[in-house]
N, C-alpha and C. Protein backbone atom coordinates (compact mmCIF):
# COMPACT_ATOMS: atom_id res chain seq x y z
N UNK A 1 0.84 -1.18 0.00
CA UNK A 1 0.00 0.00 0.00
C UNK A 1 0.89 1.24 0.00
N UNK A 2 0.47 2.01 -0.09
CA UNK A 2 1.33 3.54 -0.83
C UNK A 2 -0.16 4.72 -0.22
N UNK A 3 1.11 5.60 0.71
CA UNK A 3 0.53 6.67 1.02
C UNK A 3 0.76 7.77 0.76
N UNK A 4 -0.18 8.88 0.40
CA UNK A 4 0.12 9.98 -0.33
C UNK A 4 -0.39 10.79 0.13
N UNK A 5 0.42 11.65 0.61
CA UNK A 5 0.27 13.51 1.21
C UNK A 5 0.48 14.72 0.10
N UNK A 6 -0.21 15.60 0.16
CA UNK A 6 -0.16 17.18 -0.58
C UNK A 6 0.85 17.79 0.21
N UNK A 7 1.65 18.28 -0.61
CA UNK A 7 2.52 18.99 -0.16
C UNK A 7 2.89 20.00 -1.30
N UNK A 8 3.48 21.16 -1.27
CA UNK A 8 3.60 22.31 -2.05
C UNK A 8 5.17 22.77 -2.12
N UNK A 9 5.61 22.87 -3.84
CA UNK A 9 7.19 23.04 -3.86
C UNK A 9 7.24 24.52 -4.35
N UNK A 10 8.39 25.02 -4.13
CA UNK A 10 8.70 26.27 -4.87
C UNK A 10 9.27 26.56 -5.75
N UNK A 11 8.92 26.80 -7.25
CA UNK A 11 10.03 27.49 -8.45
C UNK A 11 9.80 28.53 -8.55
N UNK A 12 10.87 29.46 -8.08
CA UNK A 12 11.02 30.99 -8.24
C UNK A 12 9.75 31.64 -7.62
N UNK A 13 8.89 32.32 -7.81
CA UNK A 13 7.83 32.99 -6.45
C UNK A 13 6.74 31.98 -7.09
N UNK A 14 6.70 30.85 -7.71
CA UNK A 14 5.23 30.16 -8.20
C UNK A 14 5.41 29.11 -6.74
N UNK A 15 3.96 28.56 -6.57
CA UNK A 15 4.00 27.06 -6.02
C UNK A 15 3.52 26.12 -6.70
N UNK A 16 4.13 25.06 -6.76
CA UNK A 16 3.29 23.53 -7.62
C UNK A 16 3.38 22.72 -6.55
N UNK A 17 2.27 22.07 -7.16
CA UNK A 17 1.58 20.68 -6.19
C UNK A 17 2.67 19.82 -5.98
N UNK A 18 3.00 18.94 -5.08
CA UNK A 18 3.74 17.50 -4.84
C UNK A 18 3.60 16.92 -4.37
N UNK A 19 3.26 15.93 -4.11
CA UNK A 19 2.58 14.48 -3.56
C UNK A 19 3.98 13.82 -3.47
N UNK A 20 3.84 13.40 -2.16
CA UNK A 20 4.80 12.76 -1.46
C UNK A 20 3.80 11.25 -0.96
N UNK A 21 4.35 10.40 -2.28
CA UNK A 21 4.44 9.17 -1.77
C UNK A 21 4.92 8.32 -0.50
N UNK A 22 4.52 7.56 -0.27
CA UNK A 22 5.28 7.01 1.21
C UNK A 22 5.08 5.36 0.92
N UNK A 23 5.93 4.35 0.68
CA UNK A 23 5.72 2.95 1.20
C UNK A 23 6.54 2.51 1.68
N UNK A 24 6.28 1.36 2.27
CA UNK A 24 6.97 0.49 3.08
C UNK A 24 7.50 -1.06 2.56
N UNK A 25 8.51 -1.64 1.94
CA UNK A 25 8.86 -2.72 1.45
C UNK A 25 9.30 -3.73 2.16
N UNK A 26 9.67 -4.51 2.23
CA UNK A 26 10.46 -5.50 3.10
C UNK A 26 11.80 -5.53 2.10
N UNK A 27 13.00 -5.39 2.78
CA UNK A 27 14.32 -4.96 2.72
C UNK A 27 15.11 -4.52 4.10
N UNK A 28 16.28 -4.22 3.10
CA UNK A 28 17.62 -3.47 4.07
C UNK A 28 16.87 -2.24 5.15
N UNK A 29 16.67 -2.00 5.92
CA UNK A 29 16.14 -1.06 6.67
C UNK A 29 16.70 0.29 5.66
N UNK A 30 16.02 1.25 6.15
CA UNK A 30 16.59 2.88 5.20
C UNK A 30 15.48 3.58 5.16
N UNK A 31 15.78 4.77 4.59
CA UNK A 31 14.87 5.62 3.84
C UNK A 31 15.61 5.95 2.57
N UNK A 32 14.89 5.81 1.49
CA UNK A 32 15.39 6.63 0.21
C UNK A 32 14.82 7.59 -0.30
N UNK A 33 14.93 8.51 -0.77
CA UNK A 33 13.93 9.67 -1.12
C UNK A 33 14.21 9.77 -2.61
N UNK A 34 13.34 9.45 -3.21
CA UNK A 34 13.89 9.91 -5.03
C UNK A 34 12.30 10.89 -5.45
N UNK A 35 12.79 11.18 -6.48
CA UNK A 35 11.77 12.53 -7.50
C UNK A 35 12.70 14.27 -7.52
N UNK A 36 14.31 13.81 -8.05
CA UNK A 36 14.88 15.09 -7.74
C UNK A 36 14.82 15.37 -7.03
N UNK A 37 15.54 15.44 -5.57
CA UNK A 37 15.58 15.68 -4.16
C UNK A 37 16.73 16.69 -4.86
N UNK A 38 17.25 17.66 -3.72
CA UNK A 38 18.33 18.41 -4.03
C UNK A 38 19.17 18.21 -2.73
N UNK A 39 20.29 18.15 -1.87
CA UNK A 39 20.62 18.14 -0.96
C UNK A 39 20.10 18.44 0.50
N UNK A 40 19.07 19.56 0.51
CA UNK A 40 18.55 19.69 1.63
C UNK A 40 17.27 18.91 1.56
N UNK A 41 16.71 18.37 0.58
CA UNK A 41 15.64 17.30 0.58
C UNK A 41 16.28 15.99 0.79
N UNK A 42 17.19 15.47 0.49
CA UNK A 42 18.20 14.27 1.02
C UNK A 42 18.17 14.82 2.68
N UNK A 43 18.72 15.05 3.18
CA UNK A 43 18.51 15.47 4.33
C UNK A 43 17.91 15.33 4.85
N UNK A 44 16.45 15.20 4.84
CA UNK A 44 15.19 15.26 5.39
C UNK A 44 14.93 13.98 6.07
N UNK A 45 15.26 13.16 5.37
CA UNK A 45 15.53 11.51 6.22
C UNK A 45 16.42 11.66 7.41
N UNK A 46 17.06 12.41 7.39
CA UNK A 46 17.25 12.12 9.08
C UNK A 46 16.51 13.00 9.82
N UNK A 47 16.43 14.63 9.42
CA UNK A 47 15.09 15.21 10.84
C UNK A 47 13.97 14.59 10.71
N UNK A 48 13.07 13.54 10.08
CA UNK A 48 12.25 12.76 9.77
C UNK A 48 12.23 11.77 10.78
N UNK A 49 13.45 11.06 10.39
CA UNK A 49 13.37 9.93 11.23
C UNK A 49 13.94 10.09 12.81
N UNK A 50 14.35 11.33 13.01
CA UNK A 50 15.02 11.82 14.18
C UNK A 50 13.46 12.41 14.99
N UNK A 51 12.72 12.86 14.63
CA UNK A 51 11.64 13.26 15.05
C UNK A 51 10.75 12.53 15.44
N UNK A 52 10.64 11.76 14.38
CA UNK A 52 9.46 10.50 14.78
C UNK A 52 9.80 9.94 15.87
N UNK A 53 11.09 9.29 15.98
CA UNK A 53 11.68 8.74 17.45
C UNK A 53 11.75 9.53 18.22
N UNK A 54 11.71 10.83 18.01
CA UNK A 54 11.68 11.92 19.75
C UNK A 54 10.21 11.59 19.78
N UNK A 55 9.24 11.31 19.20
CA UNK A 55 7.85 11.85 19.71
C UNK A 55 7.24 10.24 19.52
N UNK A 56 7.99 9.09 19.72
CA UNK A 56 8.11 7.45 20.24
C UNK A 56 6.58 6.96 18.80
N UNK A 57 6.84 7.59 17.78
CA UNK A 57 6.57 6.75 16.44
C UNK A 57 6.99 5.57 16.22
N UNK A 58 6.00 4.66 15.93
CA UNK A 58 6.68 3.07 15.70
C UNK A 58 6.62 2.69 14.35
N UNK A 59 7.96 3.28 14.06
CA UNK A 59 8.36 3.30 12.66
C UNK A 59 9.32 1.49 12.24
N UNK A 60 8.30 0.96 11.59
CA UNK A 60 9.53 -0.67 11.72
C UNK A 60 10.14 -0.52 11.20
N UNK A 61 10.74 -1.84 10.90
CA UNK A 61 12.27 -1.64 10.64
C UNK A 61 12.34 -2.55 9.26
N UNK A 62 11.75 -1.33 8.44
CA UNK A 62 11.58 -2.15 7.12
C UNK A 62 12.37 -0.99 6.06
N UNK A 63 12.36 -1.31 4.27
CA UNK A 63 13.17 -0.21 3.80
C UNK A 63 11.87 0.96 3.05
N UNK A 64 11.79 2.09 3.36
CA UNK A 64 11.23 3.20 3.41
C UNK A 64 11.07 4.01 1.77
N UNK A 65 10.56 4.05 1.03
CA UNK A 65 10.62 4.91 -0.18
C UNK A 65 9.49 5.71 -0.03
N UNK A 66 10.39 6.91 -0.26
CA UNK A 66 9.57 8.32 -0.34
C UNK A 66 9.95 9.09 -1.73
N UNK A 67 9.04 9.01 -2.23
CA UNK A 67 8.49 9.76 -4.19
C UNK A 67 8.21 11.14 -3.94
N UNK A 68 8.93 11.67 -4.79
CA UNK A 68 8.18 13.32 -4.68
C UNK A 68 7.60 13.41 -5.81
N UNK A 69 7.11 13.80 -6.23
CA UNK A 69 6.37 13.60 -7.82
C UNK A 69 5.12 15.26 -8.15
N UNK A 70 5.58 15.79 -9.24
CA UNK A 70 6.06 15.56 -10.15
C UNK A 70 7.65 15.14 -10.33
N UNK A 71 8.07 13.85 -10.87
CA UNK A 71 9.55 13.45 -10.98
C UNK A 71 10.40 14.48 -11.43
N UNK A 72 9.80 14.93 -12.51
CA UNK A 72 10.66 15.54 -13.31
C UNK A 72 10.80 17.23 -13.40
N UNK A 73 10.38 17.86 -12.04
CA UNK A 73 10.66 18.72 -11.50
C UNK A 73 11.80 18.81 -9.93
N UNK A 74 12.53 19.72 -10.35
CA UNK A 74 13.93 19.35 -9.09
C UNK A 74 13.03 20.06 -7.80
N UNK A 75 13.54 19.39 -6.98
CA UNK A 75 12.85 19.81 -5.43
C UNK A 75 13.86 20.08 -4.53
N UNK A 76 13.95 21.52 -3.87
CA UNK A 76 15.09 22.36 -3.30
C UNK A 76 15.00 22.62 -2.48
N UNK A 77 13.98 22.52 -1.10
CA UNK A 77 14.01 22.78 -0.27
C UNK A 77 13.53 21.76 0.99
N UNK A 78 13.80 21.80 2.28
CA UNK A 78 13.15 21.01 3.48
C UNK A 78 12.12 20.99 3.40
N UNK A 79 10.97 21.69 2.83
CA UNK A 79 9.25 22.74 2.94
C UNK A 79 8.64 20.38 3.33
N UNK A 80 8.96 19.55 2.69
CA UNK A 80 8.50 18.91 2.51
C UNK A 80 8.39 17.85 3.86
N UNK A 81 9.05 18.39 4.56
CA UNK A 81 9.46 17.29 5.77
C UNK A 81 8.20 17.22 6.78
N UNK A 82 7.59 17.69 6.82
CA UNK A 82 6.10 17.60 7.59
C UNK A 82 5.43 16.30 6.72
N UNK A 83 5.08 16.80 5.65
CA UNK A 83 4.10 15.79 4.44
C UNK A 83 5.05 14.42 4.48
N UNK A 84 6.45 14.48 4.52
CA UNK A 84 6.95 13.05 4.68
C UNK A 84 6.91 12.49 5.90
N UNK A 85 7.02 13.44 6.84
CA UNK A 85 6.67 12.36 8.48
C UNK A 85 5.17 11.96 8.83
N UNK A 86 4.32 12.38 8.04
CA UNK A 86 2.71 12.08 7.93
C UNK A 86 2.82 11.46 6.97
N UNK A 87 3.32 10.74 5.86
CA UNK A 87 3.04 9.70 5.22
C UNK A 87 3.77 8.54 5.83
N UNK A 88 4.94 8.67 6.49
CA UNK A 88 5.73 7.76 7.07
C UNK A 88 4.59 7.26 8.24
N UNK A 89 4.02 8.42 8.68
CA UNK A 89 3.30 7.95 10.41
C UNK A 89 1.88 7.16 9.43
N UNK A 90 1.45 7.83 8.99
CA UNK A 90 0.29 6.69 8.13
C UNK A 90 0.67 5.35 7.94
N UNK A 91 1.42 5.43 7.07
CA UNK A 91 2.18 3.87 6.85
C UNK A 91 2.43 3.42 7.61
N UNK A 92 2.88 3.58 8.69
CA UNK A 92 3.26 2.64 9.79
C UNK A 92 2.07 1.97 10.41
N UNK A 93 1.44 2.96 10.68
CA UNK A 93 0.35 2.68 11.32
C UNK A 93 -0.10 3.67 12.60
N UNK A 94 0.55 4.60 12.67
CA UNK A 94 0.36 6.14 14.00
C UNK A 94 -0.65 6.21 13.37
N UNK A 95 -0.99 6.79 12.44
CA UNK A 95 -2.13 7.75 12.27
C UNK A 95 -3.28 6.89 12.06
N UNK A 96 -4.46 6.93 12.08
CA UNK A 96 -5.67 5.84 11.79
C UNK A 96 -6.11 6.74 10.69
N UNK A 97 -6.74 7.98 11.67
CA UNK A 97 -7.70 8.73 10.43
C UNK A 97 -6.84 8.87 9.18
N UNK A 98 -8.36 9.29 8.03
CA UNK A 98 -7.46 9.66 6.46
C UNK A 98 -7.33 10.95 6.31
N UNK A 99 -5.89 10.51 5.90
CA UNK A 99 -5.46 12.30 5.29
C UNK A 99 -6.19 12.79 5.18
N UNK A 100 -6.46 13.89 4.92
CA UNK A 100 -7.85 15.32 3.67
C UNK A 100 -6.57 14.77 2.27
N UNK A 101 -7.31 14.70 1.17
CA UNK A 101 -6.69 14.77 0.12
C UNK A 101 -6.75 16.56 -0.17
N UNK A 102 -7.67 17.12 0.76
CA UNK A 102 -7.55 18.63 -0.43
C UNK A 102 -7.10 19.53 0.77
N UNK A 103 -5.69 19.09 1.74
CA UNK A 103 -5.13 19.78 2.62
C UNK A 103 -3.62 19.78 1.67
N UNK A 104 -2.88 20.57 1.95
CA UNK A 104 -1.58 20.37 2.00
C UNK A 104 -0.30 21.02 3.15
N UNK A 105 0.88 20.13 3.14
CA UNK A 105 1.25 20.07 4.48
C UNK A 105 2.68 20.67 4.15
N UNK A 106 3.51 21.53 5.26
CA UNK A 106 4.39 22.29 4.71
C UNK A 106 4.93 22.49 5.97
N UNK A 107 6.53 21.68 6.20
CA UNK A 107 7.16 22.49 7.53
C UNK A 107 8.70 21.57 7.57
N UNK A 108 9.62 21.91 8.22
CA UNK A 108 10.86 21.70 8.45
C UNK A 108 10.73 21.63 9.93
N UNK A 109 10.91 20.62 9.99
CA UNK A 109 11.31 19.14 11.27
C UNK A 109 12.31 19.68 12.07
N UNK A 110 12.16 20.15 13.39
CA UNK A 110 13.35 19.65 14.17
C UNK A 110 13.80 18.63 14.75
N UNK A 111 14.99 18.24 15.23
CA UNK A 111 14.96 16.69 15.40
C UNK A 111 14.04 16.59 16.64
N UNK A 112 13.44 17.53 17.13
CA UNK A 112 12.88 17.12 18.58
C UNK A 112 11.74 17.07 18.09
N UNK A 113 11.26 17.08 16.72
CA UNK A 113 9.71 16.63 16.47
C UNK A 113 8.80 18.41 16.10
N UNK A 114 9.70 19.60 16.73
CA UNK A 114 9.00 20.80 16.52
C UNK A 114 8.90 20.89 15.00
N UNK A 115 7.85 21.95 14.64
CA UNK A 115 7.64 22.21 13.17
C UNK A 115 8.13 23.99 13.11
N UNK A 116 9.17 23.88 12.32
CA UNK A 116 9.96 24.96 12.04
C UNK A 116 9.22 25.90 11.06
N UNK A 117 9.46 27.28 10.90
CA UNK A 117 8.81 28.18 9.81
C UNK A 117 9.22 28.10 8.40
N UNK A 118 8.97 28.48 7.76
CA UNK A 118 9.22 27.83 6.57
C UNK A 118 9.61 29.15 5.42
N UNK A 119 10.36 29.20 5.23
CA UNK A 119 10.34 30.53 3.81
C UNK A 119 9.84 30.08 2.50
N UNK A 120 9.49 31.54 2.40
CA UNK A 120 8.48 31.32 0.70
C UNK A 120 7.28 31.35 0.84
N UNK A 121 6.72 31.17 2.18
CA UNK A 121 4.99 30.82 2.41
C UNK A 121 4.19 31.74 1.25
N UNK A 122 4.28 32.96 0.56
CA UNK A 122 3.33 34.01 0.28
C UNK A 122 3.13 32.53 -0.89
N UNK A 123 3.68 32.42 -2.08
CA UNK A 123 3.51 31.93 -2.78
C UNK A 123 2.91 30.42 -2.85
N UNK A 124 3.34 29.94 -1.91
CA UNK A 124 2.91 28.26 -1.30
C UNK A 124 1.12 28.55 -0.93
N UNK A 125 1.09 29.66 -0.14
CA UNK A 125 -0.37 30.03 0.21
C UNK A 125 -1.05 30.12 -0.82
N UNK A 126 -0.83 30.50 -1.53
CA UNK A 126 -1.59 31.59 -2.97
C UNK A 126 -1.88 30.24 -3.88
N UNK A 127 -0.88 29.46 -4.34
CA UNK A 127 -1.50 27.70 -4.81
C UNK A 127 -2.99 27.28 -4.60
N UNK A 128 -2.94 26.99 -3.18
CA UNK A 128 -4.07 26.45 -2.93
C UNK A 128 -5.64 27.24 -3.34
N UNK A 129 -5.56 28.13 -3.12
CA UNK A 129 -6.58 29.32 -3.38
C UNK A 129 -6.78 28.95 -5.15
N UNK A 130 -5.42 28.83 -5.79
CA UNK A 130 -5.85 28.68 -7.37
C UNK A 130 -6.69 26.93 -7.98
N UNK A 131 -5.64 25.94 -6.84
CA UNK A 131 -5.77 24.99 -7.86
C UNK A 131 -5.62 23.82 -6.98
N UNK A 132 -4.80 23.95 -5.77
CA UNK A 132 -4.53 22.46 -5.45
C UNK A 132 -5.44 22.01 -4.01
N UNK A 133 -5.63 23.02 -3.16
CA UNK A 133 -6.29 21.98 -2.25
C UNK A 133 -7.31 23.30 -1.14
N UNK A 134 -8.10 23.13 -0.47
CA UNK A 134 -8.96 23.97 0.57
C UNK A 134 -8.20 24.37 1.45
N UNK A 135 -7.13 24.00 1.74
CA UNK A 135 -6.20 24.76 2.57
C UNK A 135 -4.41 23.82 3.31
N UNK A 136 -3.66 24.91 3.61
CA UNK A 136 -2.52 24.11 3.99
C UNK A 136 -2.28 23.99 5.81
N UNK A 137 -1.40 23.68 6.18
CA UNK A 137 -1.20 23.26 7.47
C UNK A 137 0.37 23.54 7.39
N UNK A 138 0.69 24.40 8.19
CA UNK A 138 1.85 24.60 8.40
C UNK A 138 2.16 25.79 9.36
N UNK A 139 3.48 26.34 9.67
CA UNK A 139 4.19 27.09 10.80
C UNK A 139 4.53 28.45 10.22
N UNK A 140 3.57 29.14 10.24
CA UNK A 140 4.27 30.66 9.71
C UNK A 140 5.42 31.41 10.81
């Protein structure tokens, strides 16, 4: 099964939609993150998984793939690390209730589980209002 969160990227002052896949395989334990990650989106696997364990998530110990999609747009920033620890906590099994498909989720992880502010919001806000979802969730 494959879980999927709204989440919102930034090119230059626009926002586009991104759906952050989440499954769980049986394998090498890990997280991998592919869909053009850029270095600070590589990253995100550890305040991810550093968070979930501060706030005692029972994340198993299986191997982790996280999709950003659209693929073939590059993705440059942390903005996404909220929408990946809520598809991770779905998948596991933390969360029961279902996502909102027409929310989207936007924040940078501290390892202690806090949700950090995020730069760029004017434009990330302004998305939803056009096209992608009834509203976002995140840390101004």
């Amino acid at each position: 099964m494959t879980t999927t969160v709204s989440s919102i990227g930034l090119k230059g002052i626009e926002g586009y939609r991104v759906n952050v896949e989440v499954q769980l395989l049986p394998g090498v334990e890990g997280v991998h993150i592919v869909g053009l990650p850029d270095a600070s989106v590589k990253e995100s696997k550890e305040r991810v998984m550093a968070a979930l364990y501060a706030n005692d998530c029972e994340v198993p110990d299986k191997k982790i793939v996280i999709n950003l999609s659209p693929a073939e747009q590059k993705k440059n920033s942390p903005i996404f690390d909220l929408a990946m620890a809520i598809g991770v906590m779905k998948e596991a099994g933390d969360i029961k209730d279902a996502i909102p498909d027409d929310a989207a989720f936007l924040g940078i992880l501290s390892l202690d589980g806090m949700i950090k502010p995020v730069d760029g919001m004017l434009p990330a806000m302004l998305l939803p209002r056009r096209k992608v979802s009834s509203g976002c969730i995140c840390r101004l």
